[in-house]
N, C-alpha and C. Protein backbone atom coordinates (compact mmCIF):
# COMPACT_ATOMS: atom_id res chain seq x y z
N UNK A 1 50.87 52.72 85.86
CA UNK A 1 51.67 51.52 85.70
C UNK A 1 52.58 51.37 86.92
N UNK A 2 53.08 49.93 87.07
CA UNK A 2 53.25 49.53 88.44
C UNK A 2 55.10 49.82 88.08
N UNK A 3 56.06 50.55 89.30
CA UNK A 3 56.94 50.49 88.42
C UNK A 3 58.04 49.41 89.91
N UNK A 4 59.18 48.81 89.63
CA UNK A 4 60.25 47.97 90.41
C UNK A 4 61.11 48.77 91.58
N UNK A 5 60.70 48.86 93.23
CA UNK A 5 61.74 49.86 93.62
C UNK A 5 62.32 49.12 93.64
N UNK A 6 62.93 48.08 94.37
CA UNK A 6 63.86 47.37 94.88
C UNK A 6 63.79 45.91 94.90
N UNK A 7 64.40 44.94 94.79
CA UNK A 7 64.53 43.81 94.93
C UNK A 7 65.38 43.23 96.46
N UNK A 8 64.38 42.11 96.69
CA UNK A 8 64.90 42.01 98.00
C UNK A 8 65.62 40.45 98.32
N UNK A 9 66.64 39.92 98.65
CA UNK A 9 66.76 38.60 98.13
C UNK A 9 68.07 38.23 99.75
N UNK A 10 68.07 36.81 99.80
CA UNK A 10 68.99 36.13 100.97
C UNK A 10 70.29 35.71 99.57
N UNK A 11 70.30 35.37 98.34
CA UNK A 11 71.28 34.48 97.64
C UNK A 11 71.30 35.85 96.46
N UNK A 12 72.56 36.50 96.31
CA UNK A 12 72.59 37.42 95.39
C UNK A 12 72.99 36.88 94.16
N UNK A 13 72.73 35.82 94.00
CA UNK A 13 72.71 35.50 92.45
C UNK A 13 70.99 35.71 91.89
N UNK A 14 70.35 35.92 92.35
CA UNK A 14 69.39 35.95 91.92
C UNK A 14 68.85 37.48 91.66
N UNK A 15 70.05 37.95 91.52
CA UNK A 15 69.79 40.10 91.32
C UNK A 15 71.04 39.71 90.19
N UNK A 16 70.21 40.36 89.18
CA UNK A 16 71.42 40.78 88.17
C UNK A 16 71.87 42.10 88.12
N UNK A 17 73.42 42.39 87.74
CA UNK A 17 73.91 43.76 87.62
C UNK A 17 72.94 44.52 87.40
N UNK A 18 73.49 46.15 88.16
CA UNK A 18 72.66 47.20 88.17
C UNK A 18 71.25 47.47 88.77
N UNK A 19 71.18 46.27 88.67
CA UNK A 19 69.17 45.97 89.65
C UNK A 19 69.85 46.44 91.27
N UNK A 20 68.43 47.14 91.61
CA UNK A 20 68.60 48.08 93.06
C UNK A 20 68.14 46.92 94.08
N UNK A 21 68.91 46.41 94.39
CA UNK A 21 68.87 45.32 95.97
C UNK A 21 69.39 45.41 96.75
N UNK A 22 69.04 44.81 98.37
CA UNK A 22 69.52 44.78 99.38
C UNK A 22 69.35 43.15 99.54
N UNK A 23 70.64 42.64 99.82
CA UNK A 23 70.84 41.64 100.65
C UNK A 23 71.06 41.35 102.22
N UNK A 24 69.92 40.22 102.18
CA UNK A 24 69.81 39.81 103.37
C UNK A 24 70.57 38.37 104.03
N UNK A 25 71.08 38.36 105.33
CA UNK A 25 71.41 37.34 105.78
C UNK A 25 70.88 36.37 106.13
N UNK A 26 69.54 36.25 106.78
CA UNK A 26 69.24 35.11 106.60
C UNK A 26 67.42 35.71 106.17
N UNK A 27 66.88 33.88 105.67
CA UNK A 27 65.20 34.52 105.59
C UNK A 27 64.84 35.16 106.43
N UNK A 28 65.15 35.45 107.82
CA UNK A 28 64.41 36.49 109.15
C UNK A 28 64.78 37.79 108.60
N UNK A 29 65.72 37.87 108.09
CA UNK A 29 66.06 39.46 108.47
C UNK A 29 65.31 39.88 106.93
N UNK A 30 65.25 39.11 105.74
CA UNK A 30 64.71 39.55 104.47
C UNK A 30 63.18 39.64 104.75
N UNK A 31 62.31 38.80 105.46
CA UNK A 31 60.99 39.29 105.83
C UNK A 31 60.87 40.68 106.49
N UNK A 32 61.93 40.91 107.58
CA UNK A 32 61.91 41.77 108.56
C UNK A 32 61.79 43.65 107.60
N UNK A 33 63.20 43.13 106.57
CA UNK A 33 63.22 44.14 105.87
C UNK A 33 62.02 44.37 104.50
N UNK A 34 61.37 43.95 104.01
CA UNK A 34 60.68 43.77 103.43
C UNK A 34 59.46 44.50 103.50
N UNK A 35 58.89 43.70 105.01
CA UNK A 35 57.74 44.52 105.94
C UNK A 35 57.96 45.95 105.87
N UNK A 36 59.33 46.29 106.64
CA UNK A 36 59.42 47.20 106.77
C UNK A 36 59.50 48.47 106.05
N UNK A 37 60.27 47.98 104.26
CA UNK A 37 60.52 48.61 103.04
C UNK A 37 58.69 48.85 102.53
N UNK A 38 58.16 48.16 102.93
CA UNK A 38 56.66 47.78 102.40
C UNK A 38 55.67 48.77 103.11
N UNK A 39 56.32 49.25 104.32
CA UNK A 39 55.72 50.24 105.23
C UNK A 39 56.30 51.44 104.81
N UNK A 40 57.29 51.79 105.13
CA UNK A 40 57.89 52.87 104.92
C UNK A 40 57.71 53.63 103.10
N UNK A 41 57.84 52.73 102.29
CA UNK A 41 57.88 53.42 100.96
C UNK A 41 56.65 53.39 100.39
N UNK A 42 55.36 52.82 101.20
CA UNK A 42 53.81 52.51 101.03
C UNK A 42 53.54 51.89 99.54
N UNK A 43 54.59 50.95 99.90
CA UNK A 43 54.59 50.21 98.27
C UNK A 43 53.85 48.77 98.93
N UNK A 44 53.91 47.69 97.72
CA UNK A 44 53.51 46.19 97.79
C UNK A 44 54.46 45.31 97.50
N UNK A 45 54.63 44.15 98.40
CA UNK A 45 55.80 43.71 98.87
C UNK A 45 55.23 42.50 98.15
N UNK A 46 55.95 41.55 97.06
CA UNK A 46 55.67 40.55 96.32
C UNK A 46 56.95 39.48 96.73
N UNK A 47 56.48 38.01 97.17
CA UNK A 47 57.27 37.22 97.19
C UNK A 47 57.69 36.36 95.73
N UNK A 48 58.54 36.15 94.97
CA UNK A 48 58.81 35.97 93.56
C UNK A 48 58.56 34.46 94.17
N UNK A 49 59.85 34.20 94.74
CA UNK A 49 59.93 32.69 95.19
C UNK A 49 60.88 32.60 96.58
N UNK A 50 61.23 31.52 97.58
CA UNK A 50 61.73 31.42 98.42
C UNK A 50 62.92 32.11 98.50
N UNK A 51 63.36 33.10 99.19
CA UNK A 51 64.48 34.40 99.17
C UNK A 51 64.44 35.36 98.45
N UNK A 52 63.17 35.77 97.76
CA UNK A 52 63.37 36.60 96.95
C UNK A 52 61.79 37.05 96.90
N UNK A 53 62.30 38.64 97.28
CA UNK A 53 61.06 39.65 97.04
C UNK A 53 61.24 40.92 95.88
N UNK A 54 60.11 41.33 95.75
CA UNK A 54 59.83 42.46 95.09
C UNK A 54 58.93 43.66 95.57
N UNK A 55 59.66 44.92 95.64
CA UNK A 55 58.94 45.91 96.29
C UNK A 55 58.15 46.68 95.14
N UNK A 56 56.93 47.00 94.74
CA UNK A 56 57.04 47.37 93.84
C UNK A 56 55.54 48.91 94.34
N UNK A 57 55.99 49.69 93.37
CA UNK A 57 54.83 51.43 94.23
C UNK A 57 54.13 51.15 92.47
N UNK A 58 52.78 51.22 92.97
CA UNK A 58 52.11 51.36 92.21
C UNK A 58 50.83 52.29 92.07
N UNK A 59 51.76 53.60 92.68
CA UNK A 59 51.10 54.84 92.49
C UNK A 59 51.26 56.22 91.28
């Protein structure tokens, strides 16, 4: 089962308390980090909707 590392988002209303996110400043730097979270933790990087991703390891 697929489980949630991190949520990735530009507008932090869209992370509710306690959820593990990093905010980004603008859309460049949330793609930038994303890629990179997506490389590094060899997870799959899901776009929800405009500013807002999901990293999720489904190993």
């Amino acid at each position: 089962m697929a489980k949630v590392v991190m949520l990735l988002t530009t507008d932090p209303s869209n992370i509710s308390d306690g959820s593990a996110a990093l905010i980004a400043k603008s859309e460049e730097e949330l793609q930038n980090l994303t890629n990179l979270l997506e490389k590094i933790l060899d997870c799959a990087a899901h776009k929800l909707k405009d500013g807002l991703y999901m990293i999720v390891d489904r190993h």
